[in-house]
Protein backbone atom coordinates (compact mmCIF):
# COMPACT_ATOMS: atom_id res chain seq x y z
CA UNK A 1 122.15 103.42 -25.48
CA UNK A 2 123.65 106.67 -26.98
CA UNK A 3 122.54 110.32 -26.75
CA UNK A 4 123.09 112.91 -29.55
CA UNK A 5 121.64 115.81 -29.43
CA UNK A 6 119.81 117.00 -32.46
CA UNK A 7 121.20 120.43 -33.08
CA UNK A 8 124.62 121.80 -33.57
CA UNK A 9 125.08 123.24 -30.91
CA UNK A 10 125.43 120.45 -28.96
CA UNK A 11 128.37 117.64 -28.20
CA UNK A 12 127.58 114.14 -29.24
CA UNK A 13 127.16 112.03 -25.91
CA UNK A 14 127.67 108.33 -25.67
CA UNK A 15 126.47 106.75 -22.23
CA UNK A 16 126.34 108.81 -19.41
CA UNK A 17 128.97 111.65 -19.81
CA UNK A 18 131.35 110.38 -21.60
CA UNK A 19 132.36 111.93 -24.83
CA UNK A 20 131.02 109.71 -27.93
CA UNK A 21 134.45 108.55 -29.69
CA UNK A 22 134.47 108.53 -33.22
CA UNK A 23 136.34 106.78 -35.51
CA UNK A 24 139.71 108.40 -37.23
CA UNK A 25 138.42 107.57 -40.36
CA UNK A 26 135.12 109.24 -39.63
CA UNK A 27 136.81 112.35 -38.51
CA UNK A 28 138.45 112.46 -41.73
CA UNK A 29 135.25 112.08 -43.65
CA UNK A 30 133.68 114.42 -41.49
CA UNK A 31 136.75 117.27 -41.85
CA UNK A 32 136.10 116.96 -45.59
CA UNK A 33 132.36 116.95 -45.88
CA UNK A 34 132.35 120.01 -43.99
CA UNK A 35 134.71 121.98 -45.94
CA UNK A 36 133.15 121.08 -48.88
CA UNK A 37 129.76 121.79 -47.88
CA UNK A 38 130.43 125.18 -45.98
CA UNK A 39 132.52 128.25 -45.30
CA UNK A 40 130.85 129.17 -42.47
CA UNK A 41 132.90 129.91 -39.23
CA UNK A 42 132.07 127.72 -36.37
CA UNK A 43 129.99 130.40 -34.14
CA UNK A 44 127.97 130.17 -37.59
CA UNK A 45 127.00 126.46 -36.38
CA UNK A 46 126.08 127.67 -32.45
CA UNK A 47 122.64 128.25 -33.64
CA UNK A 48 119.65 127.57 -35.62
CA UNK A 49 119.09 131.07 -36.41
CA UNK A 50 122.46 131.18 -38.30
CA UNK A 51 122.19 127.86 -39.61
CA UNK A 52 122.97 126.54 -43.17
CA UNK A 53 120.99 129.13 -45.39
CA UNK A 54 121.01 126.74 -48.60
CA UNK A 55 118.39 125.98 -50.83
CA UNK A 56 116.37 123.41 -49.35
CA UNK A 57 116.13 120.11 -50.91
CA UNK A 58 112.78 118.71 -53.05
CA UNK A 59 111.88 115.80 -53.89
CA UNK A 60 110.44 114.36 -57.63
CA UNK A 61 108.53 111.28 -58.66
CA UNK A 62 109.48 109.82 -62.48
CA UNK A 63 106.31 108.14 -63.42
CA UNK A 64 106.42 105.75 -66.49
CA UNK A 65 103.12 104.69 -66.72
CA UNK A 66 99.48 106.04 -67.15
CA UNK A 67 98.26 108.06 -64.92
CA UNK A 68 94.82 107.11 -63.23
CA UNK A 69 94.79 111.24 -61.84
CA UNK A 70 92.09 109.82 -58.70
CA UNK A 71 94.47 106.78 -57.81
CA UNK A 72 97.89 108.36 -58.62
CA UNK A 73 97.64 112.44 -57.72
CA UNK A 74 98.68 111.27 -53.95
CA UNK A 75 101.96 110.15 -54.86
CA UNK A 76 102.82 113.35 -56.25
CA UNK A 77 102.22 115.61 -53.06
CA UNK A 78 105.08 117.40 -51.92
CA UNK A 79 106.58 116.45 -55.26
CA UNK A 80 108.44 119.61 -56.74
CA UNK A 81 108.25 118.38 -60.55
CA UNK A 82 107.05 115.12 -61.77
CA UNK A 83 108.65 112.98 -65.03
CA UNK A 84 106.04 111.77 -67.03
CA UNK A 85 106.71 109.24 -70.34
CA UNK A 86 104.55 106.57 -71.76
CA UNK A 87 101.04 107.24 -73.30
CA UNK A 88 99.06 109.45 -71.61
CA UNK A 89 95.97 111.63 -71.96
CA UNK A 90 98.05 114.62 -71.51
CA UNK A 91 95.63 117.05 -70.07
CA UNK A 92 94.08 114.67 -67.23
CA UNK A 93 97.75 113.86 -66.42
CA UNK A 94 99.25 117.15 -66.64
CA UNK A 95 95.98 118.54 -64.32
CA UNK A 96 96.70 116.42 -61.72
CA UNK A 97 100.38 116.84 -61.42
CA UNK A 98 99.65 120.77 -61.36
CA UNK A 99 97.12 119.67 -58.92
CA UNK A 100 99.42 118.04 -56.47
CA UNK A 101 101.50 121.20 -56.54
CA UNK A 102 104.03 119.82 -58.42
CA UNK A 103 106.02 120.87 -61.98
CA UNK A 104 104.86 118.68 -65.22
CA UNK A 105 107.88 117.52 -67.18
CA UNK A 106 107.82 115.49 -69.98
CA UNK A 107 110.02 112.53 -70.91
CA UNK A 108 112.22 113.32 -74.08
CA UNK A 109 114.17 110.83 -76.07
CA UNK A 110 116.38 113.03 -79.11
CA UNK A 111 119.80 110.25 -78.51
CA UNK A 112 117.89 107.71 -80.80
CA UNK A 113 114.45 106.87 -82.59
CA UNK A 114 112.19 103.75 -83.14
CA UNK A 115 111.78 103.16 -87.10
CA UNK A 116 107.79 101.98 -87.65
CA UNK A 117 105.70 104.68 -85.48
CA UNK A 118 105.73 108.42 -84.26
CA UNK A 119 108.05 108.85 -81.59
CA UNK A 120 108.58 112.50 -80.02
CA UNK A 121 106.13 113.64 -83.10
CA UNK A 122 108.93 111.58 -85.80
CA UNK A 123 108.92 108.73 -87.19
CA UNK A 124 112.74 108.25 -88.24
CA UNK A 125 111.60 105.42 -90.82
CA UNK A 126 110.13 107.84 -92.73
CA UNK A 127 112.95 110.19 -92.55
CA UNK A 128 116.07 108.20 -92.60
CA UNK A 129 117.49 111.37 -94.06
CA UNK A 130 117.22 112.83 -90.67
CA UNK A 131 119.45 109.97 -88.88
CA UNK A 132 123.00 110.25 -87.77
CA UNK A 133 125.55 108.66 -90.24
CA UNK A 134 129.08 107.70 -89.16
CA UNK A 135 130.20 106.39 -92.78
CA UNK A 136 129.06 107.58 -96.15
CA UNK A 137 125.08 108.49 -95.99
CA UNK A 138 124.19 104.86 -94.17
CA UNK A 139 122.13 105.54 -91.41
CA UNK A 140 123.36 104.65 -88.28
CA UNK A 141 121.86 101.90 -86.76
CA UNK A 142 122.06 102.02 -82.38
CA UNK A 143 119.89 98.93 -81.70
CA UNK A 144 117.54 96.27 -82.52
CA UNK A 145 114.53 96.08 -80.12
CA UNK A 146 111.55 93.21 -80.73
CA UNK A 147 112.73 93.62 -84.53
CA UNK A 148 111.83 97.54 -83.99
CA UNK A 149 115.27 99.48 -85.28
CA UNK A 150 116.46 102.14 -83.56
CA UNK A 151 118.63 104.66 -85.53
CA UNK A 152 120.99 107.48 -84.23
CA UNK A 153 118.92 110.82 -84.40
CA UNK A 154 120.71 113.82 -86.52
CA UNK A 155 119.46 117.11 -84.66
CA UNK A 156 121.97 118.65 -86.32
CA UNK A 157 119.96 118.51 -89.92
CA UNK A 158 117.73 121.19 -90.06
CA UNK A 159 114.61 119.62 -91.52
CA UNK A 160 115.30 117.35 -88.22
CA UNK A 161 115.42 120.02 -86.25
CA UNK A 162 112.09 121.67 -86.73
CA UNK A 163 110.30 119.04 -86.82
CA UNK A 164 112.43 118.05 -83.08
CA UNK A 165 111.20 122.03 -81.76
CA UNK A 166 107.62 121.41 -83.25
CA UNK A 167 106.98 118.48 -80.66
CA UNK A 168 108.81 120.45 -78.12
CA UNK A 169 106.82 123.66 -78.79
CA UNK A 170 103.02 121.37 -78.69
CA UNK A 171 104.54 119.88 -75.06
CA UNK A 172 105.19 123.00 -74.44
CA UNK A 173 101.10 124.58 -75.77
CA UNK A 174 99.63 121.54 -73.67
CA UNK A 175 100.71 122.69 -70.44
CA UNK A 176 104.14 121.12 -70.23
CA UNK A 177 106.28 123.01 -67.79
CA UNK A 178 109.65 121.25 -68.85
CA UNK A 179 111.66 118.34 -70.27
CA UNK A 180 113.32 115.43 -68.96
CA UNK A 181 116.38 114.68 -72.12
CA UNK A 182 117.20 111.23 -71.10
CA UNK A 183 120.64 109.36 -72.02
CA UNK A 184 122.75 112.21 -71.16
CA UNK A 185 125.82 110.36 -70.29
CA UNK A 186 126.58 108.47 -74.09
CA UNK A 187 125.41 111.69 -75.06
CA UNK A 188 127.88 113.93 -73.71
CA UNK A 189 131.02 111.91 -72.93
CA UNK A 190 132.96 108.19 -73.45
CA UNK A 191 130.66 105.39 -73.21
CA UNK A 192 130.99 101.85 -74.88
CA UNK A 193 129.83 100.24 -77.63
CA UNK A 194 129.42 103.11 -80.54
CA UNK A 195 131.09 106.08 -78.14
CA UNK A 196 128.39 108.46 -80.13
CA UNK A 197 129.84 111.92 -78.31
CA UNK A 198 132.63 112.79 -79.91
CA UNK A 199 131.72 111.69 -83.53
CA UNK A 200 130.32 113.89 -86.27
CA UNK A 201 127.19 112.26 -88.93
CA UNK A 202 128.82 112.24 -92.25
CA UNK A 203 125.65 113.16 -93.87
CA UNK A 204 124.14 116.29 -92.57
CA UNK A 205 122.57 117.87 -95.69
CA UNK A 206 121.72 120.94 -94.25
CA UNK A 207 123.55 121.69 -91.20
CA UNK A 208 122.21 124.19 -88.28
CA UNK A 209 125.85 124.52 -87.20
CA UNK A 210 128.42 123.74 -89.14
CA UNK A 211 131.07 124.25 -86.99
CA UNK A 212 129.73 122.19 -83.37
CA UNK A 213 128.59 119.19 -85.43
CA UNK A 214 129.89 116.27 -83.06
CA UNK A 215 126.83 114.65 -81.23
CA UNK A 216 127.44 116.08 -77.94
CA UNK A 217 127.59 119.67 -78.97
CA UNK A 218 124.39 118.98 -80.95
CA UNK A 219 122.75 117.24 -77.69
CA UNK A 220 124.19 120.48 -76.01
CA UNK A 221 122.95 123.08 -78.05
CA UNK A 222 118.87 121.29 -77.87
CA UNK A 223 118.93 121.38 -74.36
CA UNK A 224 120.19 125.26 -74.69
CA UNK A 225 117.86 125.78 -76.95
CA UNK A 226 114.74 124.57 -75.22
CA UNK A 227 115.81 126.70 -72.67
CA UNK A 228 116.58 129.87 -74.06
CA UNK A 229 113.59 129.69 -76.74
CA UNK A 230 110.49 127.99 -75.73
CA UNK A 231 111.65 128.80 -71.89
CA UNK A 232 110.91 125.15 -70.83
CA UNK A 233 112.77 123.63 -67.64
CA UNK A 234 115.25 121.76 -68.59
CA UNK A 235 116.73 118.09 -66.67
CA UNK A 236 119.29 115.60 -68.26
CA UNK A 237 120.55 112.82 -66.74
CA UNK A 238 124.59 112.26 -66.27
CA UNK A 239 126.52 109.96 -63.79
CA UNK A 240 128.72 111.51 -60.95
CA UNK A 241 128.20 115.17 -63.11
CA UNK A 242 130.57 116.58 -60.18
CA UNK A 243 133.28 114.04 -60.37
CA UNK A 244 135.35 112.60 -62.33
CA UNK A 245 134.65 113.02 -65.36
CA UNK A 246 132.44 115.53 -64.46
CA UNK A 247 129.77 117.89 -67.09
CA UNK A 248 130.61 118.05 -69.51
CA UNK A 249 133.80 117.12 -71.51
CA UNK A 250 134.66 119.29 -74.39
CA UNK A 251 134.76 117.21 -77.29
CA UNK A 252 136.64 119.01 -79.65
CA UNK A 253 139.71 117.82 -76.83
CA UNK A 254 141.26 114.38 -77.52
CA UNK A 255 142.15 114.01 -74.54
CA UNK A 256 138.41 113.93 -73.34
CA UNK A 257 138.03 110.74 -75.74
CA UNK A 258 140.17 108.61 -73.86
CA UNK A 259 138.69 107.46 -70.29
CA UNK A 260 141.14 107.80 -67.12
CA UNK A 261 143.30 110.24 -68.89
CA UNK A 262 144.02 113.88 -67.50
CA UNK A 263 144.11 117.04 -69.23
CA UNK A 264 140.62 117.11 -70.34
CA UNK A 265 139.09 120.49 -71.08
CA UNK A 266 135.69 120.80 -69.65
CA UNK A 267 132.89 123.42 -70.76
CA UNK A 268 130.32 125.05 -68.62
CA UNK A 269 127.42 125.83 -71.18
CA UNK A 270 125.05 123.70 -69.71
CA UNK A 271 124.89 125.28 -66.12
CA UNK A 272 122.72 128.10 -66.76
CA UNK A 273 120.90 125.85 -69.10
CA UNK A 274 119.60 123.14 -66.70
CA UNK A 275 117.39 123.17 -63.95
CA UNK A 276 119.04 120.18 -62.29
CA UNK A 277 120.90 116.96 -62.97
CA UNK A 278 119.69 113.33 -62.50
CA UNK A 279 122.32 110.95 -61.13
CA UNK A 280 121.43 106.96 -61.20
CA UNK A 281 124.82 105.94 -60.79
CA UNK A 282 124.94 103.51 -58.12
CA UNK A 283 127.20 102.31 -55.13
CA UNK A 284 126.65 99.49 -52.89
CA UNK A 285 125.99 101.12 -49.81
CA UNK A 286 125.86 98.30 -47.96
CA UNK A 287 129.71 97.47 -48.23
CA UNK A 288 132.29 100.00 -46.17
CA UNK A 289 133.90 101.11 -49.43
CA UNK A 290 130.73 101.34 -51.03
CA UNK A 291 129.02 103.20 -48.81
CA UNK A 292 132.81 105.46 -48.44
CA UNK A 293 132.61 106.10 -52.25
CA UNK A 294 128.70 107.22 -51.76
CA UNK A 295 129.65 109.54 -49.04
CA UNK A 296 132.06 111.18 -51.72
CA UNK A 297 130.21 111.12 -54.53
CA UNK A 298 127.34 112.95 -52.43
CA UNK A 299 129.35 115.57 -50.73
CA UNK A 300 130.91 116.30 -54.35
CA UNK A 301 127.09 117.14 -55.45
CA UNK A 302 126.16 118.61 -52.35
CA UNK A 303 129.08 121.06 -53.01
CA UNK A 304 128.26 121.75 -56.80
CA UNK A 305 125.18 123.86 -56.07
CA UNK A 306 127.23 126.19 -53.97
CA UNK A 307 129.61 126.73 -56.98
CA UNK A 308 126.83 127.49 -59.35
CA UNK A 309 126.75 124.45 -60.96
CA UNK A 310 122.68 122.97 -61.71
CA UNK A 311 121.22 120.57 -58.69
CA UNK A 312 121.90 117.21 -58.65
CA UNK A 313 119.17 114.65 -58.09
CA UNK A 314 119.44 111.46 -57.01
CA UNK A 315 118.05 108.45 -58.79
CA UNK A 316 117.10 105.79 -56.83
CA UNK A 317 116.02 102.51 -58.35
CA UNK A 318 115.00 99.35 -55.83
CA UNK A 319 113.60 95.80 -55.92
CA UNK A 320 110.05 95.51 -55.13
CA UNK A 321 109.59 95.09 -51.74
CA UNK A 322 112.82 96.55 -50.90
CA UNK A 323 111.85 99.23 -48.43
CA UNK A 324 114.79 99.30 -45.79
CA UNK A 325 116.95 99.65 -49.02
CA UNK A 326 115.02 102.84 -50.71
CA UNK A 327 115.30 104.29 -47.22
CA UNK A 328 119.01 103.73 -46.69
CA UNK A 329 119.43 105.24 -50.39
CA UNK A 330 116.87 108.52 -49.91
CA UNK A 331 118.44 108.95 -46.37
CA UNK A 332 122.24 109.00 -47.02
CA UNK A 333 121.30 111.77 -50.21
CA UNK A 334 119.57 113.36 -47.39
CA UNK A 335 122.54 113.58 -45.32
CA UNK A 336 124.15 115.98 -48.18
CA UNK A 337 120.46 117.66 -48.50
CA UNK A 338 120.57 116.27 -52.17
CA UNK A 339 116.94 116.09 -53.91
CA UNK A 340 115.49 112.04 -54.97
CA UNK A 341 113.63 110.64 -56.62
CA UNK A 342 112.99 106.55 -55.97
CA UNK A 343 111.66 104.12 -58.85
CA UNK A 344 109.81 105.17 -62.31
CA UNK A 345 106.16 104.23 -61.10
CA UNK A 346 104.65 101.06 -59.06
CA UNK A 347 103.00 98.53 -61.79
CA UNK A 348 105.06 95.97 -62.14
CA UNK A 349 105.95 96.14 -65.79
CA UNK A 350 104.04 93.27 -67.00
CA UNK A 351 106.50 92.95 -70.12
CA UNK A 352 110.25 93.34 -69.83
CA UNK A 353 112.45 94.39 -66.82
CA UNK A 354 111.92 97.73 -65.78
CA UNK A 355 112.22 100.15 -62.35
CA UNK A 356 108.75 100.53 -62.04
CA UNK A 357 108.68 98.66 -58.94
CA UNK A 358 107.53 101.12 -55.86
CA UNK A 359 106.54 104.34 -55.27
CA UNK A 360 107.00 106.11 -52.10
CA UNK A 361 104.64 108.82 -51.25
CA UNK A 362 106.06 109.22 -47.74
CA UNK A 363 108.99 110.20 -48.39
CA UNK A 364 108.20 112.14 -51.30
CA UNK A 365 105.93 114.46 -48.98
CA UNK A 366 108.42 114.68 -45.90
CA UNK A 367 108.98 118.12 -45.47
CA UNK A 368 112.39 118.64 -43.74
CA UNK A 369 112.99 122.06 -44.26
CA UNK A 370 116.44 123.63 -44.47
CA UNK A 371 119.46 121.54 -42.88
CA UNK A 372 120.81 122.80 -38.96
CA UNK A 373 124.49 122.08 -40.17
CA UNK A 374 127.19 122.49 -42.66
CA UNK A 375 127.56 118.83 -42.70
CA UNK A 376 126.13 115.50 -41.33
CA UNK A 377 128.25 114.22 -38.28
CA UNK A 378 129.00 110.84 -37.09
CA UNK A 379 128.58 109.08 -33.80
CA UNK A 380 128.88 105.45 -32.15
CA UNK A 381 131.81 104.50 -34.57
CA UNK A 382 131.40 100.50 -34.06
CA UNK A 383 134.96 100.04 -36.47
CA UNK A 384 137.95 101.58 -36.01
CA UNK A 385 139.53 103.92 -38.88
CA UNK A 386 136.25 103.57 -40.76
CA UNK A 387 132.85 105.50 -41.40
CA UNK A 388 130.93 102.83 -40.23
CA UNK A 389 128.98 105.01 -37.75
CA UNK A 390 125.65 106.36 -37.26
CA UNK A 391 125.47 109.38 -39.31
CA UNK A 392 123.12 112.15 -38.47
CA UNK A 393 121.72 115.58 -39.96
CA UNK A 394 119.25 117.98 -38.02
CA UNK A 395 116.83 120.13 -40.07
CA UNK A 396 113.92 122.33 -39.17
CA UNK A 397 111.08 119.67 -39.88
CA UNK A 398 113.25 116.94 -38.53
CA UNK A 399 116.23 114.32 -38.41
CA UNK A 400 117.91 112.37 -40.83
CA UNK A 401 120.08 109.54 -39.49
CA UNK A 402 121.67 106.52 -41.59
CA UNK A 403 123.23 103.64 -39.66
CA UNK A 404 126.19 102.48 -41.95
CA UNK A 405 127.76 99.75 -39.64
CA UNK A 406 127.31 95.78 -39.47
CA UNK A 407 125.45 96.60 -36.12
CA UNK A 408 122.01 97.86 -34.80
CA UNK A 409 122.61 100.90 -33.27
CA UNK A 410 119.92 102.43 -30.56
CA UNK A 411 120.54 106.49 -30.20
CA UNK A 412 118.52 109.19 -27.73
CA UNK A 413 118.55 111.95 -30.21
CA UNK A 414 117.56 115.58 -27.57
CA UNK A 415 115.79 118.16 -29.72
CA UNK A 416 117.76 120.94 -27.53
CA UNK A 417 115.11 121.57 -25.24
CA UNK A 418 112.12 121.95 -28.06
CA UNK A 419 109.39 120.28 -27.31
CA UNK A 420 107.87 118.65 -30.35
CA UNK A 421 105.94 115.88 -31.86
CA UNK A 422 107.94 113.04 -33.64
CA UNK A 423 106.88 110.93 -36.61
CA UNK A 424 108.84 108.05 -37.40
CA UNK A 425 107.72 107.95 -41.07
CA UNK A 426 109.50 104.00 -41.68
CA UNK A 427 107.04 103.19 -39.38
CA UNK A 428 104.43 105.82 -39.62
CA UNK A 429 104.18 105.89 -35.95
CA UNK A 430 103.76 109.41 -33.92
CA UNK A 431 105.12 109.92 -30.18
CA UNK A 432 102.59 109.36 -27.66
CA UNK A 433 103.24 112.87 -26.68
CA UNK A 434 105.21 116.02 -27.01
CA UNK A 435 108.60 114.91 -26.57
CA UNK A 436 112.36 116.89 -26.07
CA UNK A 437 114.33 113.83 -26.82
CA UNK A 438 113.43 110.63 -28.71
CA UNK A 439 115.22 106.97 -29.38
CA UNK A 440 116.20 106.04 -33.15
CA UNK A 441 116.49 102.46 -33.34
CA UNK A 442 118.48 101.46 -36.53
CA UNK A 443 118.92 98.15 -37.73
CA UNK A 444 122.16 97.23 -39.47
CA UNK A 445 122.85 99.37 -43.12
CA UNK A 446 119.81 101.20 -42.64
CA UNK A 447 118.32 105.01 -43.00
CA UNK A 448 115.39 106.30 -40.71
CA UNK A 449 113.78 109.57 -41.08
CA UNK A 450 112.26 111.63 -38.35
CA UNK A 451 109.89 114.42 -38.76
CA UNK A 452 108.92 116.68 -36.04
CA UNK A 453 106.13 119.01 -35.70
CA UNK A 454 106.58 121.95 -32.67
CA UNK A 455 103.84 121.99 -29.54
């Protein structure tokens, strides 16, 4: 068995006294994580007191279901804002989000519209003047649901675009403290099928702008707008925002249009604009490469918020069931003190496929405070040249630790001589006592979360 201790000040220890090797590979991935994630000079790193000063990570729940505010309003403790969509009796719902302590936001769809019934106060069949043309004044059809079309919204028209601030403006009079503007990534950059970013609706009538008129500088300017006018809180979502190809691609630049190729002028309008960006892009972390290109992509994010750029959250969408999987996921985002979320609600959707499959109230109340450490750090490298290791991350409320290799992995984490109570919340089990050290037992590709509470 392995001891680590749990602050930085301390040397990682592998059985008895000998130095814990770690991987090349590792130390690479370590190196770069920690310039990315701090400029801090190493006495920085002796000492809690001078520890990573960063905004401390939150978590949110996306519920897309009816909430029942007496069975539901504990899975939003600890919550900072919570994603509501679906039907709902808005002020029981929005009451007991407030309730929990946590922001209301409300699910927003302006990329396309259901022809038949009100959707976001409009119901496009009624208005086909108001959808987004590519050819001639022929609405532009984006899909075909249970014989329910969906056309291309124009927000760009003005008549469109009142009635679009009118819904936003009653979400906001009900108690609304933001909006969640879903499909941000066909929105704002290349995506297949139709590739709606770049193009502009040939039959705008009555243009709010008639010089930004391509669909991604009209998605743009709503979420500015919302913003800036009716002072809502504003979230998209957008894969990788912080990598390649990163928020958000200008679209008047052809060389944006054209996936993989370099030169692409990107604008920053949107950073002041949004309170933080949801990413549901997905690796397999359970493979070393996937797991690698996780590592990256999370780092990459981590880094963002100390450039200025909005805070990314990340989605996290499991099986039912799958438990050792949402906690590999919410720890290894944890490692780069990244904000989660994990599923859209826990009934099952009785028609259709959906992600509503699990919610998890434990570890959307954990509590870990602010992070010890410019970076997570690895130890008991079982391969070579690799980052399959057992990664770790001290914070003030507790430890994060993610097990990435084939192997189980058994480590004495020492809280440097604190004495302190330890919850393993996978298991919901406290110490017997107060304890200065503890044992993590991992299984294979899995995450574990310890919380401590002082003596």
């Amino acid at each position: 068995m392995n001891r680590v201790r749990g602050w930085p000040k301390t040397r990682l220890r592998a059985g008895g006294n000998r130095s814990a090797k770690v991987a090349p590979g590792a130390l690479l991935l370590l190196v770069f994580v920690g310039l990315l994630l701090s400029r801090q000079d190493a006495s920085s790193l002796r000492t809690p007191a001078l520890a990573d000063s960063r905004a401390v990570a939150t978590n949110f729940v996306f519920f897309y279901q009816r909430i029942d505010p007496a069975r539901d309003a504990p899975k939003f403790r600890g919550a900072k804002a919570v994603v509501i969509a679906g039907a709902q009796d808005d002020g029981s719902a929005i009451s007991a989000v407030h309730r929990a302590g946590a922001l209301a936001v409300r699910y927003v769809e302006l990329y396309w519209l259901p022809a038949g019934r009100s959707y976001e106060g409009i119901d496009i069949g009624r208005h086909l003047d108001w959808a987004f043309c590519s050819r001639g004044d022929s609405p532009l059809l984006g899909r075909l649901v249970n014989g329910v079309q969906w056309y291309f919204f124009d927000a760009n028209e003005r008549a469109a675009h009142r009635a679009l601030f009118r819904y936003l403006r009653a979400l906001k009079g009900l108690g609304y403290d933001g909006i969640f503007v879903d499909r941000g990534t066909p929105s704002l950059r290349s995506s297949r099928g139709i590739n709606i970013a770049w193009r502009e609706s040939t039959c705008t009538a009555d243009p709010v702008s008639r010089t930004h008129r391509r669909f991604a500088d009209v998605y743009a300017a709503v979420v500015k707008e919302a913003k800036q006018r009716l002072g809502l809180r504003v979230y998209i979502n957008y894969g990788h925002p912080f990598s390649h190809p990163r928020l958000r691609p200008d679209p008047q630049d052809r060389s944006c249009r054209q996936p993989g190729r370099s030169g692409c002028h990107y604008l920053d309008d949107l950073n002041r604009a949004l309170s933080g960006v949801i990413d549901e892009s997905v690796n397999n972390v359970n493979t070393p490469s996937g797991f690698a290109a996780e590592m990256k992509l999370d780092a990459a994010e981590s880094q963002a918020v100390t450039a200025g750029q909005p805070p990314a959250i990340r989605g996290i969408k499991v099986l039912a069931g799958q438990k050792d999987e949402a906690f590999m996921r919410w720890s290894t985002a944890h490692l780069f003190n990244l904000s989660t979320f994990i599923n859209t609600g826990d009934d099952g959707c009785s028609v259709g496929a959906c992600n509503r499959n699990g919610t998890y109230p434990q570890l959307t109340s954990a509590k870990l405070g602010a992070p010890l450490s410019a970076a997570p750090r690895a130890t008991s490298c079982v391969v070579s040249h690799s980052d399959q290791c057992l990664w770790i991350r001290a914070y003030t409320g507790g430890v994060v630790t993610v097990n990435a290799s084939a192997q189980p992995i058994t480590q004495s984490i020492d809280l440097h001589g604190d004495c302190a109570r330890v919850l393993d919340v996978y298991n919901g089990d406290w110490s017997r006592g107060c304890e200065r050290s503890f044992d993590a037992r991992l299984p294979s590709h899995s995450g574990r979360l310890f919380l401590t509470t002082p003596e």
